[in-house]
C-alpha atoms as a PDB file:
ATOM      1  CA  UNK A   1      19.923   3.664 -16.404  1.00  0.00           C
ATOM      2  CA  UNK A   2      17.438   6.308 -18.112  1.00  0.00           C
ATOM      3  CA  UNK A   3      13.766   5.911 -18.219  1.00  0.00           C
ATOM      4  CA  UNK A   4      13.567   5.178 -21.702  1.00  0.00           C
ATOM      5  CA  UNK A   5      16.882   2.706 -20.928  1.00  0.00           C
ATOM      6  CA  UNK A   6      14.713   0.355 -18.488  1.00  0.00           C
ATOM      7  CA  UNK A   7      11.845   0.960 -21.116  1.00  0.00           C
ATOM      8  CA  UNK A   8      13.782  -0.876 -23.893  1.00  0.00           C
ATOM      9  CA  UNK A   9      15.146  -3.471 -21.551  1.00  0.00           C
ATOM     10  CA  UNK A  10      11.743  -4.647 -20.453  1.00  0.00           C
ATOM     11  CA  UNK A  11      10.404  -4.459 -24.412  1.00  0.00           C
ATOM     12  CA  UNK A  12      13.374  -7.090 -25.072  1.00  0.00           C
ATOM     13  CA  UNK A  13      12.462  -9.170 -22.239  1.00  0.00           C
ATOM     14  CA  UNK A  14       8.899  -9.270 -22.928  1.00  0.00           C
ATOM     15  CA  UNK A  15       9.728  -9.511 -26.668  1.00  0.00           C
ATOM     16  CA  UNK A  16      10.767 -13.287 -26.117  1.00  0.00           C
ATOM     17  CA  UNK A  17       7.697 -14.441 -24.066  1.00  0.00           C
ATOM     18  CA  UNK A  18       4.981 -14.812 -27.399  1.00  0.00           C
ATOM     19  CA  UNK A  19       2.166 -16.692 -25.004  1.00  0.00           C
ATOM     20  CA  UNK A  20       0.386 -14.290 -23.295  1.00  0.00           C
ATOM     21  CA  UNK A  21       0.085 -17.018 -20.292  1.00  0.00           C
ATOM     22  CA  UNK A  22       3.510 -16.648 -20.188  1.00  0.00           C
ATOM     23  CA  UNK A  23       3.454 -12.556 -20.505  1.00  0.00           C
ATOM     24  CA  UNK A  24       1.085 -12.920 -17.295  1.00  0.00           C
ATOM     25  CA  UNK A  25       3.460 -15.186 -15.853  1.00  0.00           C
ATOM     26  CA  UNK A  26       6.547 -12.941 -15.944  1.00  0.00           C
ATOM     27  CA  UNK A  27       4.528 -10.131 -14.572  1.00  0.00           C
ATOM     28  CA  UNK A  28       3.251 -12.251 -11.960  1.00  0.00           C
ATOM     29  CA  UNK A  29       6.853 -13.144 -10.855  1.00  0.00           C
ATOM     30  CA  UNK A  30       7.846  -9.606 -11.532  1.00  0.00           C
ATOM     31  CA  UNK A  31       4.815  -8.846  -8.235  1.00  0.00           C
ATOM     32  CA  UNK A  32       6.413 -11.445  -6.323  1.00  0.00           C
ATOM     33  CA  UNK A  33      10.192  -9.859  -6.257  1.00  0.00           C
ATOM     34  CA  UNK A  34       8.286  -6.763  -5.409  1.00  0.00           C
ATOM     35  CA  UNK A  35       9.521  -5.624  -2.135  1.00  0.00           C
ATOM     36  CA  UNK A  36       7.133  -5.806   0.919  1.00  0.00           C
ATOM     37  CA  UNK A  37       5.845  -2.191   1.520  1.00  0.00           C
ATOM     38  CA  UNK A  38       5.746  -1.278   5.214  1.00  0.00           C
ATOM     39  CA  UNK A  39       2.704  -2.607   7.090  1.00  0.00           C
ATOM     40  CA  UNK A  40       2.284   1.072   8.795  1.00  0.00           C
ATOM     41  CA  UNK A  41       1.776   2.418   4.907  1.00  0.00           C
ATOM     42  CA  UNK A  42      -1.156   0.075   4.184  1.00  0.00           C
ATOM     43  CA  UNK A  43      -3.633   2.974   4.844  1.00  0.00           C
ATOM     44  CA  UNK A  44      -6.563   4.692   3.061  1.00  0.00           C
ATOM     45  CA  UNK A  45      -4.369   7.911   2.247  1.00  0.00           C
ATOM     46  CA  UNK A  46      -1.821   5.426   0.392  1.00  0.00           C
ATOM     47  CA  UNK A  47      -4.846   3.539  -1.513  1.00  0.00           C
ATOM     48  CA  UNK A  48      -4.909   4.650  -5.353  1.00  0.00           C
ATOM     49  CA  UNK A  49      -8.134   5.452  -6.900  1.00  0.00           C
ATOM     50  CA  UNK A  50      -9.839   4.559  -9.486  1.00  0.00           C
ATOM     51  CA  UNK A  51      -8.364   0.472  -9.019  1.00  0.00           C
ATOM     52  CA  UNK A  52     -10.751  -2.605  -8.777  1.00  0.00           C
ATOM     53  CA  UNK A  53      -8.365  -3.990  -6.739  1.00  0.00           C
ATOM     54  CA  UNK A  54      -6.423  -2.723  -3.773  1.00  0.00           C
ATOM     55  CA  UNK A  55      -3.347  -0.697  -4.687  1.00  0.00           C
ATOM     56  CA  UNK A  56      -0.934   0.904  -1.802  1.00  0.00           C
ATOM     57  CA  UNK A  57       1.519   3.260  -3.147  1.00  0.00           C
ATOM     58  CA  UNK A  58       4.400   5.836  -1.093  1.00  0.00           C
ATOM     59  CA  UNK A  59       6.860   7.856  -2.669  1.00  0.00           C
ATOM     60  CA  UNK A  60       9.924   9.530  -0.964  1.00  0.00           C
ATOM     61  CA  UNK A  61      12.091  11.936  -2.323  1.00  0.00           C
ATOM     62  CA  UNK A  62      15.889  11.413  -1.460  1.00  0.00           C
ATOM     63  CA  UNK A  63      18.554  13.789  -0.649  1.00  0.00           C
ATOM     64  CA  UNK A  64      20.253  13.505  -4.214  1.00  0.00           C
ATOM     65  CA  UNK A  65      16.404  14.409  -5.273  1.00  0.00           C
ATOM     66  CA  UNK A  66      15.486  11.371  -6.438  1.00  0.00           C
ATOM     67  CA  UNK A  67      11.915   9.274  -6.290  1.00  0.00           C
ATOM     68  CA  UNK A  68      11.526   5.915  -4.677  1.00  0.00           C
ATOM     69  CA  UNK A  69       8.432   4.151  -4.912  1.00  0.00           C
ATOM     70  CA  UNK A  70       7.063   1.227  -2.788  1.00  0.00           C
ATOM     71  CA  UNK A  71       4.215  -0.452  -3.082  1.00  0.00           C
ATOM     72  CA  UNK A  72       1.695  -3.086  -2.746  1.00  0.00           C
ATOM     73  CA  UNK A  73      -1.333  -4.623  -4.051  1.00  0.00           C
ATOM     74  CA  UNK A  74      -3.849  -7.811  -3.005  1.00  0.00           C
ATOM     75  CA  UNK A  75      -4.078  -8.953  -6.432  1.00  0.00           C
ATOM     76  CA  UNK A  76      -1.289 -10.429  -8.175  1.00  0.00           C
ATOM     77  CA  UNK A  77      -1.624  -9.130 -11.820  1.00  0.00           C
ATOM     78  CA  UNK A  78      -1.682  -5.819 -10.440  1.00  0.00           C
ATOM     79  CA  UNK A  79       1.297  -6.095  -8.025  1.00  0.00           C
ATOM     80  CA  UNK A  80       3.345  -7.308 -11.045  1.00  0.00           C
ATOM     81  CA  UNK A  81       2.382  -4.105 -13.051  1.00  0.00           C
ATOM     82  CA  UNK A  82       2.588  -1.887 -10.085  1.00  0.00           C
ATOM     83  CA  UNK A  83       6.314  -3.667  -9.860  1.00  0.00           C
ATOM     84  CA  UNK A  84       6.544  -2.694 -13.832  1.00  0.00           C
ATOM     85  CA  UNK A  85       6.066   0.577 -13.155  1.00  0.00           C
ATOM     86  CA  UNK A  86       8.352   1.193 -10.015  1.00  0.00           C
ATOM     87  CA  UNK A  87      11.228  -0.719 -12.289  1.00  0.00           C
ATOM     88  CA  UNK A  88      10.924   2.211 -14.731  1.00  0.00           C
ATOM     89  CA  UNK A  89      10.224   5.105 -12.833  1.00  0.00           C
ATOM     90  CA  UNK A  90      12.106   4.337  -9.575  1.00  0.00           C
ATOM     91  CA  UNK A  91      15.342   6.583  -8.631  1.00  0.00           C
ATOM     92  CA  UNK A  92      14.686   9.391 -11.538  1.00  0.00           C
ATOM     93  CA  UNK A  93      14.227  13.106 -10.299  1.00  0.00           C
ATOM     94  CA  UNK A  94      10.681  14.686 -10.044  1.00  0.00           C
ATOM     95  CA  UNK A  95      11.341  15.812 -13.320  1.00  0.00           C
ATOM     96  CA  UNK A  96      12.530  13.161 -15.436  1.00  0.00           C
ATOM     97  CA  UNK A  97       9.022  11.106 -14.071  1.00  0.00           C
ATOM     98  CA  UNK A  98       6.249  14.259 -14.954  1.00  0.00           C
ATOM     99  CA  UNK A  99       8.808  13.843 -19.279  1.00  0.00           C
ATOM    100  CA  UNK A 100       8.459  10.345 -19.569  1.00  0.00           C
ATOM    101  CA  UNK A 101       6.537   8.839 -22.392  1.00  0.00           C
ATOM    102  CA  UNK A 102       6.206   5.539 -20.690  1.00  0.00           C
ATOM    103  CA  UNK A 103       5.440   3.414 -24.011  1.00  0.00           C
ATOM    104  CA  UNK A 104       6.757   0.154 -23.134  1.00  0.00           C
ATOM    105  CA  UNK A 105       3.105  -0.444 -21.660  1.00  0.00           C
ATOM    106  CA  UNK A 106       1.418  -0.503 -25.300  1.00  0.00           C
ATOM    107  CA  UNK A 107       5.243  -1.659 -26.981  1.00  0.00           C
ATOM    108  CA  UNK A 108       4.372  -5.191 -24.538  1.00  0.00           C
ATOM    109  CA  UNK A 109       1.258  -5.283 -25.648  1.00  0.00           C
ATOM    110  CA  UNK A 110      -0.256  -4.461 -22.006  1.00  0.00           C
ATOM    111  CA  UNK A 111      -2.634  -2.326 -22.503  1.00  0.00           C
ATOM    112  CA  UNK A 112      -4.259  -4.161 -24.947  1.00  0.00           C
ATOM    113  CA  UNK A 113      -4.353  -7.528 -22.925  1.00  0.00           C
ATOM    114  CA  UNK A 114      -5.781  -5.811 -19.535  1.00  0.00           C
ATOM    115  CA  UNK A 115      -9.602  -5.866 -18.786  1.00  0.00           C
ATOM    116  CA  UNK A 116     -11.226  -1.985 -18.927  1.00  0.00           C
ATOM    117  CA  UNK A 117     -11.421  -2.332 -15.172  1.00  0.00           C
ATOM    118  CA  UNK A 118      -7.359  -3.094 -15.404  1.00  0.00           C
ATOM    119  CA  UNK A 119      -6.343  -0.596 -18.194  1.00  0.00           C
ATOM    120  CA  UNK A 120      -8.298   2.122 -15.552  1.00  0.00           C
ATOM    121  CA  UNK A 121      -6.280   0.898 -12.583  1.00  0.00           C
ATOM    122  CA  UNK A 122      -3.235   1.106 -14.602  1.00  0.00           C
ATOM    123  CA  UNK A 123      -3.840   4.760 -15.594  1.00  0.00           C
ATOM    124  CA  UNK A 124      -4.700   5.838 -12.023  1.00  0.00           C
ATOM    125  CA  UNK A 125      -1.438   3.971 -10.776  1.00  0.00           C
ATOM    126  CA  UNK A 126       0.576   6.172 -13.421  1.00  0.00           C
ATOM    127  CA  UNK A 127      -1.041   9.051 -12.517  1.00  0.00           C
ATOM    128  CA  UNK A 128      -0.503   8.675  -8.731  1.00  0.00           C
ATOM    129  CA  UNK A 129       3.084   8.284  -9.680  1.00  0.00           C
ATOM    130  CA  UNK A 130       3.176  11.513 -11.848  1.00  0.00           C
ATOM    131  CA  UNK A 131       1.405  13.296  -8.456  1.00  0.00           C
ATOM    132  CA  UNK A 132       4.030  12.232  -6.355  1.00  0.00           C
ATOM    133  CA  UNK A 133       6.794  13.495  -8.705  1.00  0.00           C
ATOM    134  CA  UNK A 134       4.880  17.085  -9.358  1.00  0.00           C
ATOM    135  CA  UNK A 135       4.631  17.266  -5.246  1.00  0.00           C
ATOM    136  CA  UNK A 136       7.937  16.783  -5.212  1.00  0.00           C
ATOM    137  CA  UNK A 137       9.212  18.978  -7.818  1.00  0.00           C
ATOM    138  CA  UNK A 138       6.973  22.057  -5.872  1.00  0.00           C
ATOM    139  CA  UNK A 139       8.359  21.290  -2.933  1.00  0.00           C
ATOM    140  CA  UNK A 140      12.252  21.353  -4.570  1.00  0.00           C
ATOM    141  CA  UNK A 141      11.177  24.856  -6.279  1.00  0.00           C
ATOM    142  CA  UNK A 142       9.811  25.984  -3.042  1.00  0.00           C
ATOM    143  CA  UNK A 143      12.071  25.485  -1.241  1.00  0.00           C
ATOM    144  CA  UNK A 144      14.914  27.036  -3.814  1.00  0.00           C
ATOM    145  CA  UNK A 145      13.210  30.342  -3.623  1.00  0.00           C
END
Protein backbone atom coordinates (compact mmCIF):
# COMPACT_ATOMS: atom_id res chain seq x y z
CA UNK A 1 0.00 0.00 0.00
CA UNK A 2 1.36 3.63 -1.02
CA UNK A 3 1.69 6.45 1.35
CA UNK A 4 -1.04 8.35 0.06
CA UNK A 5 -3.02 4.64 -0.02
CA UNK A 6 -2.82 4.31 3.99
CA UNK A 7 -3.50 8.19 3.93
CA UNK A 8 -7.00 7.72 2.41
CA UNK A 9 -7.71 4.62 4.41
CA UNK A 10 -7.25 6.34 7.72
CA UNK A 11 -9.38 9.65 6.30
CA UNK A 12 -12.33 6.96 5.77
CA UNK A 13 -11.91 5.51 9.07
CA UNK A 14 -11.75 8.65 10.89
CA UNK A 15 -14.46 10.03 8.55
CA UNK A 16 -17.13 7.86 10.50
CA UNK A 17 -16.11 8.79 14.11
CA UNK A 18 -18.00 12.67 14.18
CA UNK A 19 -17.35 13.00 18.26
CA UNK A 20 -14.13 14.11 18.78
CA UNK A 21 -14.20 11.90 22.20
CA UNK A 22 -14.51 9.27 20.00
CA UNK A 23 -11.64 10.63 17.40
CA UNK A 24 -9.42 10.59 20.73
CA UNK A 25 -10.65 7.30 21.45
CA UNK A 26 -9.61 5.56 18.21
CA UNK A 27 -6.25 7.15 18.45
CA UNK A 28 -5.93 6.10 21.88
CA UNK A 29 -6.58 2.42 20.86
CA UNK A 30 -4.55 3.01 17.77
CA UNK A 31 -1.31 3.75 20.87
CA UNK A 32 -2.34 0.71 22.50
CA UNK A 33 -1.82 -1.84 19.33
CA UNK A 34 1.39 0.04 19.06
CA UNK A 35 4.09 -2.44 19.37
CA UNK A 36 6.35 -2.33 22.53
CA UNK A 37 9.68 -0.66 21.44
CA UNK A 38 12.73 -2.39 22.91
CA UNK A 39 13.51 -1.43 26.52
CA UNK A 40 17.42 -1.03 25.46
CA UNK A 41 16.05 1.91 22.89
CA UNK A 42 14.39 3.95 25.66
CA UNK A 43 17.45 6.33 25.74
CA UNK A 44 18.15 10.09 25.50
CA UNK A 45 19.62 9.73 21.82
CA UNK A 46 16.10 8.08 20.82
CA UNK A 47 14.05 10.98 22.74
CA UNK A 48 12.45 13.49 20.07
CA UNK A 49 12.68 17.10 20.68
CA UNK A 50 10.68 19.62 20.86
CA UNK A 51 7.65 17.07 22.69
CA UNK A 52 5.95 17.94 26.10
CA UNK A 53 5.76 14.56 26.59
CA UNK A 54 8.23 11.73 26.25
CA UNK A 55 8.58 10.41 22.71
CA UNK A 56 11.16 7.36 21.85
CA UNK A 57 11.60 6.85 18.25
CA UNK A 58 14.29 4.17 16.07
CA UNK A 59 14.34 3.69 12.56
CA UNK A 60 16.10 0.81 10.63
CA UNK A 61 16.62 0.55 7.17
CA UNK A 62 16.07 -3.04 5.68
CA UNK A 63 17.86 -4.92 3.09
CA UNK A 64 15.06 -4.33 0.36
CA UNK A 65 15.78 -0.48 1.54
CA UNK A 66 12.94 0.04 3.30
CA UNK A 67 12.14 2.16 6.77
CA UNK A 68 10.73 0.63 9.88
CA UNK A 69 9.84 2.69 12.66
CA UNK A 70 9.27 1.75 16.36
CA UNK A 71 8.36 3.67 18.92
CA UNK A 72 7.08 4.72 22.18
CA UNK A 73 5.67 7.39 24.22
CA UNK A 74 4.42 7.88 28.19
CA UNK A 75 1.43 9.65 27.19
CA UNK A 76 -1.31 8.04 25.49
CA UNK A 77 -2.59 10.70 22.97
CA UNK A 78 0.78 10.90 21.75
CA UNK A 79 1.54 7.14 21.42
CA UNK A 80 -1.67 6.89 19.33
CA UNK A 81 -0.37 9.66 16.91
CA UNK A 82 3.14 8.46 17.03
CA UNK A 83 1.25 4.93 16.00
CA UNK A 84 -0.60 7.24 13.16
CA UNK A 85 2.37 8.15 11.84
CA UNK A 86 4.40 4.78 11.77
CA UNK A 87 0.98 3.27 10.01
CA UNK A 88 1.67 5.69 7.12
CA UNK A 89 5.18 5.98 6.81
CA UNK A 90 6.32 2.47 7.88
CA UNK A 91 7.99 0.05 5.10
CA UNK A 92 8.37 2.97 2.26
CA UNK A 93 12.02 3.67 0.95
CA UNK A 94 14.03 6.73 2.25
CA UNK A 95 12.67 8.36 -0.57
CA UNK A 96 9.11 7.88 -0.80
CA UNK A 97 9.11 9.28 3.25
CA UNK A 98 11.43 12.82 2.53
CA UNK A 99 7.88 13.12 -1.04
CA UNK A 100 5.14 12.58 1.12
CA UNK A 101 2.59 15.24 1.67
CA UNK A 102 1.26 13.63 4.76
CA UNK A 103 -2.30 15.49 4.73
CA UNK A 104 -4.43 13.07 6.38
CA UNK A 105 -3.25 14.93 9.69
CA UNK A 106 -5.29 18.26 8.80
CA UNK A 107 -7.94 15.89 6.32
CA UNK A 108 -8.87 14.22 10.27
CA UNK A 109 -9.06 17.25 11.59
CA UNK A 110 -5.84 16.63 13.93
CA UNK A 111 -4.11 19.36 13.80
CA UNK A 112 -6.73 21.48 14.57
CA UNK A 113 -7.94 19.48 17.73
CA UNK A 114 -4.23 19.18 19.35
CA UNK A 115 -3.08 21.73 22.05
CA UNK A 116 0.04 24.16 20.61
CA UNK A 117 2.21 22.12 22.93
CA UNK A 118 0.72 18.86 20.85
CA UNK A 119 0.63 20.33 17.25
CA UNK A 120 4.71 21.13 18.19
CA UNK A 121 5.30 17.56 19.30
CA UNK A 122 3.60 16.36 16.29
CA UNK A 123 5.82 18.41 13.92
CA UNK A 124 9.06 17.39 15.68
CA UNK A 125 7.84 13.62 15.53
CA UNK A 126 7.42 14.14 11.60
CA UNK A 127 10.46 15.70 11.31
CA UNK A 128 12.48 13.06 13.22
CA UNK A 129 10.91 10.68 10.82
CA UNK A 130 11.93 12.72 7.67
CA UNK A 131 15.75 12.70 9.45
CA UNK A 132 15.80 9.18 9.65
CA UNK A 133 14.73 8.69 5.99
CA UNK A 134 17.36 11.55 4.62
CA UNK A 135 20.16 9.50 6.85
CA UNK A 136 19.20 6.76 5.19
CA UNK A 137 18.94 7.83 1.72
CA UNK A 138 22.90 9.35 2.23
CA UNK A 139 23.94 6.41 3.43
CA UNK A 140 22.21 4.31 0.20
CA UNK A 141 23.94 7.08 -2.17
CA UNK A 142 27.11 6.65 -0.32
CA UNK A 143 27.45 3.74 -0.41
CA UNK A 144 26.44 3.39 -4.40
CA UNK A 145 29.35 5.53 -5.28
Amino acid sequence: MTIEEKQHEIIEEFADIEDWLDRYAQIIDLGNELPPIDESLKTPSHLIEGCQSRVWLDASLDDKGKVHFTADSDAIIVKGIISLLISVLNNHTPQEILDADLHFINDIGLGEHLSPTRSNGLLAMVKQMRLYALAFKAKQESQEN
